[in-house]
Protein backbone atom coordinates (compact mmCIF):
# COMPACT_ATOMS: atom_id res chain seq x y z
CA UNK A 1 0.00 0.00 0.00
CA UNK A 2 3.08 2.01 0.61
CA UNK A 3 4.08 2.36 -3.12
CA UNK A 4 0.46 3.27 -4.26
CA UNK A 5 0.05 5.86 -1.69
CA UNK A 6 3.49 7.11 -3.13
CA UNK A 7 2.18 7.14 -6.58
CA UNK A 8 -1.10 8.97 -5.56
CA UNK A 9 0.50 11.71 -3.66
CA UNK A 10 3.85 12.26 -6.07
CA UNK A 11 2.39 11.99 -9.34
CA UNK A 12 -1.23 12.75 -8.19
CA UNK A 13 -3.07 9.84 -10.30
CA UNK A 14 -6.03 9.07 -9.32
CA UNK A 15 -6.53 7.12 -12.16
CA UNK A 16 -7.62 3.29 -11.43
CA UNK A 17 -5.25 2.73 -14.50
CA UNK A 18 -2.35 1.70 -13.29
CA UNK A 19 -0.69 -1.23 -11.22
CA UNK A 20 2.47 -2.04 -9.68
CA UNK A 21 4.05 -4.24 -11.37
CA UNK A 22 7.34 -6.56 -11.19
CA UNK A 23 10.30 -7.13 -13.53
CA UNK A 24 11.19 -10.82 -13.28
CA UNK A 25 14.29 -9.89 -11.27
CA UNK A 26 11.71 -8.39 -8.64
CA UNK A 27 12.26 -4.56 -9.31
CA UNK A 28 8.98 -2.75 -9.16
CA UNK A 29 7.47 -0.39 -11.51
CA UNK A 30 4.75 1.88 -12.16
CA UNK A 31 2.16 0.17 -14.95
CA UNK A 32 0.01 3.09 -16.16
CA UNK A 33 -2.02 2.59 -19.26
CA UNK A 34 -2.26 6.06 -21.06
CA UNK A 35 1.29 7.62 -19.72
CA UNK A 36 2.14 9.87 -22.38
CA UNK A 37 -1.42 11.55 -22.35
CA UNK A 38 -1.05 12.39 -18.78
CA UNK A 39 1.75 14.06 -18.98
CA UNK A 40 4.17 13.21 -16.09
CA UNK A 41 6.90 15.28 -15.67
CA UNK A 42 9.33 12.36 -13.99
CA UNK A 43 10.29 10.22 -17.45
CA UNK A 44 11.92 7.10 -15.11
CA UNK A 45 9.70 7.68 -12.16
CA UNK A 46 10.69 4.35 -9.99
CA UNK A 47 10.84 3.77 -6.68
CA UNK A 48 11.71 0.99 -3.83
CA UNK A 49 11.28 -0.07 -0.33
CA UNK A 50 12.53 -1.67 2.51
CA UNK A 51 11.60 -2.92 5.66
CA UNK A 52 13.86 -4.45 8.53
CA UNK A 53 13.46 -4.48 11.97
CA UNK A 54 11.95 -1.62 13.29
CA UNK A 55 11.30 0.35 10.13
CA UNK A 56 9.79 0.63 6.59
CA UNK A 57 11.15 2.74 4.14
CA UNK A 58 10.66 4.11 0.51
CA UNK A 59 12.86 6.11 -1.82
CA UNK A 60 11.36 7.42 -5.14
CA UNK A 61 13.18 9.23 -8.02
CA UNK A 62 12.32 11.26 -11.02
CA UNK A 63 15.12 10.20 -13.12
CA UNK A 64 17.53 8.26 -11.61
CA UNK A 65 17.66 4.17 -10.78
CA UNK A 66 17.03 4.68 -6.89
CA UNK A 67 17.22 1.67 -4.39
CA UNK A 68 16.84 1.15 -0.87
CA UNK A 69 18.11 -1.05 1.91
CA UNK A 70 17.39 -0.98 5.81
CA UNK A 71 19.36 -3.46 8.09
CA UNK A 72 18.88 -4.01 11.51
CA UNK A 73 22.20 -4.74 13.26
CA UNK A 74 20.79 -8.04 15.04
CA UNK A 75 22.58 -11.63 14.78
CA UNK A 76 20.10 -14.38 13.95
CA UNK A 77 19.18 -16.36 17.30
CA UNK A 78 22.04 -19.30 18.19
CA UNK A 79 25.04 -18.11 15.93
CA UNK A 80 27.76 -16.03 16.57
CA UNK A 81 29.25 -13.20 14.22
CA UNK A 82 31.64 -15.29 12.64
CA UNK A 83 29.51 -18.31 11.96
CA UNK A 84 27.25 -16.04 10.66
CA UNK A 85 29.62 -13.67 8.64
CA UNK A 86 31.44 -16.17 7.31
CA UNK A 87 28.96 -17.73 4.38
CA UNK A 88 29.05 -14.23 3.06
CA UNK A 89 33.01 -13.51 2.40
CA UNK A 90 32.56 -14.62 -1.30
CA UNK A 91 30.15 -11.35 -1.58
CA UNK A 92 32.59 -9.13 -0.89
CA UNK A 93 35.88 -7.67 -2.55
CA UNK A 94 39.18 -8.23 -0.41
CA UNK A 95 39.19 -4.41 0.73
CA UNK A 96 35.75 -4.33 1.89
CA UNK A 97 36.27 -7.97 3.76
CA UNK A 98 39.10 -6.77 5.98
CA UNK A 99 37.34 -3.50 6.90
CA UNK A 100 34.68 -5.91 8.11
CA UNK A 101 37.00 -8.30 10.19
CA UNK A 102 39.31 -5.92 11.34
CA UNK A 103 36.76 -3.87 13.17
CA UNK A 104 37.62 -3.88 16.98
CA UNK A 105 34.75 -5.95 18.48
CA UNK A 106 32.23 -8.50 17.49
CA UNK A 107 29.92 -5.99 17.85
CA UNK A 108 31.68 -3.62 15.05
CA UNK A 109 32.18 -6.37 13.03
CA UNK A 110 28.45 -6.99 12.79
CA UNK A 111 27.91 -3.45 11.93
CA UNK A 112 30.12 -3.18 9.39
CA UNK A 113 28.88 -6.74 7.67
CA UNK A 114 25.26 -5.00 7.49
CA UNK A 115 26.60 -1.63 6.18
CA UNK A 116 28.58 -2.88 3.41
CA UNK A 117 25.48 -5.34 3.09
CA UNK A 118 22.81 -2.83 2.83
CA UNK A 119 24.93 -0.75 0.40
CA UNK A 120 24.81 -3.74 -2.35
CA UNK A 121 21.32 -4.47 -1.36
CA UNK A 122 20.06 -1.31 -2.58
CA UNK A 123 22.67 -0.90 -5.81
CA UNK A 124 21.17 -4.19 -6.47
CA UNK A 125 17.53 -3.33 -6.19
CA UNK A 126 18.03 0.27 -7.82
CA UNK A 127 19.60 -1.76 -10.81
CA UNK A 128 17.39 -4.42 -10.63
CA UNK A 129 19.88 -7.38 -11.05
CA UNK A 130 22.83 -9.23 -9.71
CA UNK A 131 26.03 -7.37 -9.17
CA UNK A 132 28.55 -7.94 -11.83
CA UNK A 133 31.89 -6.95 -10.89
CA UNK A 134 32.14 -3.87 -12.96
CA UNK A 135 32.97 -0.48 -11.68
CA UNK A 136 30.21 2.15 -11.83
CA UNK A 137 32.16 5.50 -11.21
CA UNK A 138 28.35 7.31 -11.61
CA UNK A 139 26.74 6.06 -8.83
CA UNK A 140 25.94 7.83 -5.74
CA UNK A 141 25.36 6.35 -1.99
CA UNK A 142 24.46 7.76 1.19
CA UNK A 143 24.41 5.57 4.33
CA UNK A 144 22.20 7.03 7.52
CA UNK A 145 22.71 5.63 10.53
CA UNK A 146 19.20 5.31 12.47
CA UNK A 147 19.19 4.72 16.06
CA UNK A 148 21.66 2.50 17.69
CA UNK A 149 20.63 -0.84 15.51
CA UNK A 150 19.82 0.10 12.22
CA UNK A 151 20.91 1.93 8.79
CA UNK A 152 19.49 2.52 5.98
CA UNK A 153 21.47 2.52 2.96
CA UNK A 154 20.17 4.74 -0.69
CA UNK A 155 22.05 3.88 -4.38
CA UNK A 156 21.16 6.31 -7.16
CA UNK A 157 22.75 5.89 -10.70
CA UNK A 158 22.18 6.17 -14.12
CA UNK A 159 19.21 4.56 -15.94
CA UNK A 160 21.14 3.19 -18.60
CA UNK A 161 22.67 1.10 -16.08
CA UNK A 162 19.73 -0.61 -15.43
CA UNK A 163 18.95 -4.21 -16.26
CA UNK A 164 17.40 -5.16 -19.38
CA UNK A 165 14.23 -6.01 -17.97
CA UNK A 166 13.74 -3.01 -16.52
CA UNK A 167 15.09 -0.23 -19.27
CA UNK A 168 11.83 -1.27 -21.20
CA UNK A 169 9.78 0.11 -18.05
CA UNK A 170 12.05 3.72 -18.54
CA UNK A 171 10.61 6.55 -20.71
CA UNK A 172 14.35 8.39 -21.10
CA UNK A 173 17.81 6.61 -20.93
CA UNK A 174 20.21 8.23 -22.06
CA UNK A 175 20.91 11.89 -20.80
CA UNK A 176 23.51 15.14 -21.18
CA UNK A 177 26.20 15.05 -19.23
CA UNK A 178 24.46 18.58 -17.65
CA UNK A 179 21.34 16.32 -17.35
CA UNK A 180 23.19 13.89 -14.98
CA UNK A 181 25.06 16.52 -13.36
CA UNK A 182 21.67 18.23 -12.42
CA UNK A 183 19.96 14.82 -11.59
CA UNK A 184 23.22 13.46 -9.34
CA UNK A 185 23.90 16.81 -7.18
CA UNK A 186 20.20 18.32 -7.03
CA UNK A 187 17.98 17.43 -4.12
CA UNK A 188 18.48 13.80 -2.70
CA UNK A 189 14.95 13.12 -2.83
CA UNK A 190 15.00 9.93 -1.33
């Protein structure tokens, strides 16, 4: 109900014509019969949410792939952090693996698993696919911390960056390089 009462009070449809829909990696995305007559002004309006522990969240953007990822620093009921971490090391890049495991308590190390964690999880939901390997210098990510046992992590990048199954679902792909510039550093909307 979250996304529709997004779509009602962003775009201001109150149209019956449209449904959220899923791209068969999962991403969601606006179906709205008639798009072009009602003249939207956001051409790749898309949007994702979250929940985790003690929160529910949803980012929406205008132009840009947006995802979102809340973690809640807990460790799952008779393991310990490195039990726990460790079926996860081949998800991670060398770097990012010692920051985790050279953090100065179990407790840190946790934290730092479900940062770097949460940061994939929402590249990977703004892009709607698997991560590949590939470096995308475009991309922008902000990391909130909120409370003592959760963050929330936001990935915004360039629709033509997007997976296959989901550029079909995008009105405008490709963009000047004063188009990105505006759409990177104007208002996080998230």
């Amino acid at each position: 109900m979250l996304q529709y009462a997004l779509v009602h009070d962003l775009i201001k449809i109150n149209n019956p014509n449209f449904t959220i829909q899923t791209t068969s990696q999962g991403k969601p995305f606006l179906d709205l019969l008639d798009y072009d007559k009602l003249a939207i002004p956001f051409p790749n309006f898309n949007f994702n949410v979250s929940h985790h522990g003690d929160y529910v969240a949803i980012a929406s953007e205008p132009l840009c792939l947006v995802g979102i990822d809340i973690v809640s620093f807990d460790l799952p009921l008779g393991e310990t952090v490195p039990d726990f971490i460790h079926s996860f090391s081949s998800y991670f890049s060398t770097l990012e693996w010692d920051n985790i495991l050279n953090a100065a308590t179990s407790n840190d190390i946790l934290i730092q698993f479900y940062r770097y964690w949460s940061l994939k999880e929402a590249y990977v939901k703004a892009m709607g696919t698997t991560m590949d390997g590939k470096l995308m210098p475009l991309w922008r990510f902000w990391l909130i911390q909120l409370g003592e046992r959760h963050c929330v992590a936001i990935a915004r990048g360039p629709p033509k960056s997007a997976d296959i199954s989901y550029i079909s679902t995008l009105k405008k792909v490709d963009f000047s390089e004063d188009e990105y510039d505006i759409a990177f550093d104007g208002e996080n909307r998230g």
